[in-house]
C-alpha atoms as a PDB file:
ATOM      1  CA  UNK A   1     -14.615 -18.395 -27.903  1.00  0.00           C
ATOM      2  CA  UNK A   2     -16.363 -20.350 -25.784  1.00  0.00           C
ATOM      3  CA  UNK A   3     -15.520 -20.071 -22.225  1.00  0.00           C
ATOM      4  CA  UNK A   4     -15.376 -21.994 -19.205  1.00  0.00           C
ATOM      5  CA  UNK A   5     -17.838 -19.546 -17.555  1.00  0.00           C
ATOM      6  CA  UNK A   6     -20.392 -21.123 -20.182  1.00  0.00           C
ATOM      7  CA  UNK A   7     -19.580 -24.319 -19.426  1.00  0.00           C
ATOM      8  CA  UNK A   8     -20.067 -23.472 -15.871  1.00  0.00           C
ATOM      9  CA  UNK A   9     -23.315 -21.537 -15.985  1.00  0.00           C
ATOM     10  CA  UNK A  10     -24.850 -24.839 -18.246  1.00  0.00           C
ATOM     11  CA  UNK A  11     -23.443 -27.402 -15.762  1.00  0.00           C
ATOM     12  CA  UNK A  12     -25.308 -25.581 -12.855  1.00  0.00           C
ATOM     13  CA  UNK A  13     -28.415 -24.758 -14.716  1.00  0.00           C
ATOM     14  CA  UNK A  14     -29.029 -28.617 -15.593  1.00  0.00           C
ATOM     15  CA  UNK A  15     -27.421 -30.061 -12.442  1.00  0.00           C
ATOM     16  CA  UNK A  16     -30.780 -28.179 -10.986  1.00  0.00           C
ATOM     17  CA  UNK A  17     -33.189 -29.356 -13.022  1.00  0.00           C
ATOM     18  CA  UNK A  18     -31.626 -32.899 -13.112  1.00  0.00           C
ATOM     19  CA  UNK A  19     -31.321 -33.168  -8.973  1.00  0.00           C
ATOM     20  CA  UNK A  20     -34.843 -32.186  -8.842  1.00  0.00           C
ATOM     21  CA  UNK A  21     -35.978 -34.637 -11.050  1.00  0.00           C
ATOM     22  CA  UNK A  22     -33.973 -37.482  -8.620  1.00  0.00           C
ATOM     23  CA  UNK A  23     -35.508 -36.116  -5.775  1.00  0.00           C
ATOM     24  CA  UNK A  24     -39.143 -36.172  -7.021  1.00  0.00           C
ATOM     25  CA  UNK A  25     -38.397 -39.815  -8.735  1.00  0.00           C
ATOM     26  CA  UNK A  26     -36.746 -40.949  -5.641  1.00  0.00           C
ATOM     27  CA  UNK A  27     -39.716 -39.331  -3.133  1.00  0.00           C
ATOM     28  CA  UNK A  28     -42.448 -40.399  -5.312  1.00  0.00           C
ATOM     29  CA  UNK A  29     -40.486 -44.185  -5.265  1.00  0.00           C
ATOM     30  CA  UNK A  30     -39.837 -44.646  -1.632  1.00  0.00           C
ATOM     31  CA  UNK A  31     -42.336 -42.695   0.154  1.00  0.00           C
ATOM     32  CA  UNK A  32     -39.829 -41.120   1.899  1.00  0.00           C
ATOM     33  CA  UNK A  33     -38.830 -37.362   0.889  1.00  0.00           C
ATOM     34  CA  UNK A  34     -35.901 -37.527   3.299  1.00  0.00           C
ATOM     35  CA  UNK A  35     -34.315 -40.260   1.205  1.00  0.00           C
ATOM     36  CA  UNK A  36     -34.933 -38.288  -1.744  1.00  0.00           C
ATOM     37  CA  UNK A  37     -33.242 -35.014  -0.363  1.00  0.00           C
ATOM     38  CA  UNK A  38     -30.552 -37.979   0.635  1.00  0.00           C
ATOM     39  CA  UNK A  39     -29.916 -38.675  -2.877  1.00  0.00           C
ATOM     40  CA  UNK A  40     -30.046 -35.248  -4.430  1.00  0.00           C
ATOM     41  CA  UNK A  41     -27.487 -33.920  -1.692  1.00  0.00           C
ATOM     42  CA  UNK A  42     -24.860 -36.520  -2.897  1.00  0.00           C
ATOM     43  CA  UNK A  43     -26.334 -36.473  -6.581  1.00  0.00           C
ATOM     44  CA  UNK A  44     -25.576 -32.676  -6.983  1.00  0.00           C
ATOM     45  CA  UNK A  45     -21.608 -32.147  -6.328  1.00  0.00           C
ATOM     46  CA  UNK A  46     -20.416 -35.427  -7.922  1.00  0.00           C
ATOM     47  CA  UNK A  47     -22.498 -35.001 -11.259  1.00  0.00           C
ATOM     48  CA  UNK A  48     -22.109 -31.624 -11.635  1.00  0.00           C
ATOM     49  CA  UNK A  49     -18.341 -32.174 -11.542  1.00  0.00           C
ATOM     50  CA  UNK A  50     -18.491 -34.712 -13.962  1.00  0.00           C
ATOM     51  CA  UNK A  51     -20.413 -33.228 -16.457  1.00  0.00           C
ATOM     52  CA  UNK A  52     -18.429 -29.971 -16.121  1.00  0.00           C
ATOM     53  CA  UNK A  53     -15.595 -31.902 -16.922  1.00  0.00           C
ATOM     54  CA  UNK A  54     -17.031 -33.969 -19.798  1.00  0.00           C
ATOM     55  CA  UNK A  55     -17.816 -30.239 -21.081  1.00  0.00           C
ATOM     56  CA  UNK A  56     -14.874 -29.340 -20.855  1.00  0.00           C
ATOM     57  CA  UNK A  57     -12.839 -32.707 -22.597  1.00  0.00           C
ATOM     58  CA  UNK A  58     -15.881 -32.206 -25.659  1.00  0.00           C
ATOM     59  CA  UNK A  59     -14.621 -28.299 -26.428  1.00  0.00           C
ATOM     60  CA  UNK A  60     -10.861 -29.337 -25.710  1.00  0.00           C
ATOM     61  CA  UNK A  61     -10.477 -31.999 -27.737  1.00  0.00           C
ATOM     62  CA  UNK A  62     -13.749 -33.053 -29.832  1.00  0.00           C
ATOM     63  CA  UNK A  63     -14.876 -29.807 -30.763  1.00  0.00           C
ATOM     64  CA  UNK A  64     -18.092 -31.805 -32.633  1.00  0.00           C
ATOM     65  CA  UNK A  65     -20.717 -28.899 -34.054  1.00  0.00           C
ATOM     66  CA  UNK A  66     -18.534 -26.108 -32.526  1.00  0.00           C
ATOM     67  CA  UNK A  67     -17.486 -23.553 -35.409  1.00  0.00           C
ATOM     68  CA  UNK A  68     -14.427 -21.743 -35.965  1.00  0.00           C
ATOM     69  CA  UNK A  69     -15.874 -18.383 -34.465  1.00  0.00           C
ATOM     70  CA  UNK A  70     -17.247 -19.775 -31.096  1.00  0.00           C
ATOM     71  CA  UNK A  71     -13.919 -22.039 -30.447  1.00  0.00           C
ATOM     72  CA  UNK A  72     -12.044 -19.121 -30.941  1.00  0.00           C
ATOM     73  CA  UNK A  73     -10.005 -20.199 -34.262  1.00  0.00           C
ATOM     74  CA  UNK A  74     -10.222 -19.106 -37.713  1.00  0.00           C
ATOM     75  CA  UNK A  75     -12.970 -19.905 -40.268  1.00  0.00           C
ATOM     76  CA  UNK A  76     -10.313 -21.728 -41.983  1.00  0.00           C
ATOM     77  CA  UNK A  77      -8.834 -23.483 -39.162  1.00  0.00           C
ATOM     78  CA  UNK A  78     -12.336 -24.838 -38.705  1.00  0.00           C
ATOM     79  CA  UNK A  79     -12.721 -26.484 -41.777  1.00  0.00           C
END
């Protein structure tokens, strides 16, 4: 089964990677690495909410390219 823990651990992982990527874009744009700290510092929380919860909607209820032994059902569930 795939837990929320996973969900959890990818949403941090890439909320990292992707705030660091605003901060350099927005840095690198304006000239002003303040600004781009700005960004990042309201960037993190709100989209790392979000896409927790858009993981979480996908395994609930869409389930696409998740098999029966990671979502926790039968083989023949799955099919």
């Amino acid at each position: 089964m795939i837990s929320w823990k996973r969900h959890a651990a990818k949403t941090m992982t890439w909320r990292v990677v992707a705030t660091t990527t605003t901060v350099i874009i927005v840095g690198v744009g304006t000239g002003e690495w303040a600004v781009g700290v700005a960004v990042g510092a309201v960037e993190f929380p709100t989209k790392m909410l979000l896409y927790y919860l858009h993981e979480r909607v996908w395994y609930k209820f869409i389930g696409l390219g998740v098999t029966g032994a990671e979502s926790g059902a039968s083989v023949a569930q799955a099919e």
